[in-house]
Protein backbone atom coordinates (compact mmCIF):
# COMPACT_ATOMS: atom_id res chain seq x y z
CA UNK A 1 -9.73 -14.16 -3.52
CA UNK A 2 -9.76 -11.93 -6.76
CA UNK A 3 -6.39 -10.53 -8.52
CA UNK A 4 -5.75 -6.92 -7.15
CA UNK A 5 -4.19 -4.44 -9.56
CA UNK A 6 -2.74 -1.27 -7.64
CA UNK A 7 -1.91 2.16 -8.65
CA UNK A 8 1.25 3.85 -6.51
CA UNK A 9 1.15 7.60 -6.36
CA UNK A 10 4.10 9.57 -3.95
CA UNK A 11 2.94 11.91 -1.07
CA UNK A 12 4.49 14.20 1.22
CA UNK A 13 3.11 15.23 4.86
CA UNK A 14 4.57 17.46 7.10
CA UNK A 15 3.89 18.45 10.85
CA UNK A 16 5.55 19.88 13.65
CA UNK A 17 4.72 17.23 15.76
CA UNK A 18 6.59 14.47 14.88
CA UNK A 19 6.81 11.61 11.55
CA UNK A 20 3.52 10.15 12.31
CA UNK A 21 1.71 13.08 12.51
CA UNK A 22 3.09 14.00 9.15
CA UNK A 23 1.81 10.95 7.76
CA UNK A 24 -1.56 10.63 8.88
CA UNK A 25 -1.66 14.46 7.30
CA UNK A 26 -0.61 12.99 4.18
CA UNK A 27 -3.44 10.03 4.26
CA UNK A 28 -6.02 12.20 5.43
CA UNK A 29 -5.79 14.87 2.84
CA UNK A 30 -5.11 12.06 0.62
CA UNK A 31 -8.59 10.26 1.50
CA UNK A 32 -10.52 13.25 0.54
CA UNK A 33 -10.22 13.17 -3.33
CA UNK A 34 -8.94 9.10 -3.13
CA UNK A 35 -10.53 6.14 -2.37
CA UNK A 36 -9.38 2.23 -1.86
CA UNK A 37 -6.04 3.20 -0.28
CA UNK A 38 -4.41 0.03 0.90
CA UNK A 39 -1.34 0.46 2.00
CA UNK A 40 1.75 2.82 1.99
CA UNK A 41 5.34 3.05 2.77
CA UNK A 42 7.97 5.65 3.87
CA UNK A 43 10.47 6.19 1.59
CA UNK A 44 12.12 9.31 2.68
CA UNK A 45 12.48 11.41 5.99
CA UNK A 46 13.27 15.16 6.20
CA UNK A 47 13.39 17.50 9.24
CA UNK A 48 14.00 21.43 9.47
CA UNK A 49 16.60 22.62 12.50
CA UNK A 50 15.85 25.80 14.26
CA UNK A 51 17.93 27.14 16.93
CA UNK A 52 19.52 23.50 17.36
CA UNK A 53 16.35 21.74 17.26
CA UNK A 54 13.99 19.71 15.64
CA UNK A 55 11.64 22.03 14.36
CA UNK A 56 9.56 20.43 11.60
CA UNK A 57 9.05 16.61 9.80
CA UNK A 58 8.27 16.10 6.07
CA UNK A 59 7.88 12.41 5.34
CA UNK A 60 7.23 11.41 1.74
CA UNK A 61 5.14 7.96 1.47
CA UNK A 62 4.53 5.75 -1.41
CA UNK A 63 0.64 5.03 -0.83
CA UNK A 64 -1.05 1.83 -2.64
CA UNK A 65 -4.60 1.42 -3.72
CA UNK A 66 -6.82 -0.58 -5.71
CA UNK A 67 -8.62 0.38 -9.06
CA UNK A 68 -12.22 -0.03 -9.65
């Protein structure tokens, strides 16, 4: 197995639909300009109120990958 070196960059995704939604928006605009993503973790959790309910999720992630 060869030594992996990764570099950590900070994301946010947002959706109406819930806090994985808002993630997989986050990887999946992510993937488009980034490649050997590994891994990530949640490291924050926000939510608008409207009228007295959940309206809208922003989840920041701290998302792994490997240098070439």
């Amino acid at each position: 197995m060869s030594d992996h070196v990764y570099k950590l960059i900070e994301l946010t995704g947002s959706s109406p639909d819930g806090i994985q939604a808002a993630i997989e928006n986050a990887v999946t605009k992510a993937n488009k300009s980034l490649h050997n993503m590994r891994w990530f973790e949640v490291i924050e959790t926000r939510g608008q109120i409207d009228n007295g309910a959940v309206a809208h999720w922003q989840v920041t992630i701290k998302v792994g990958f490997t240098l070439d």
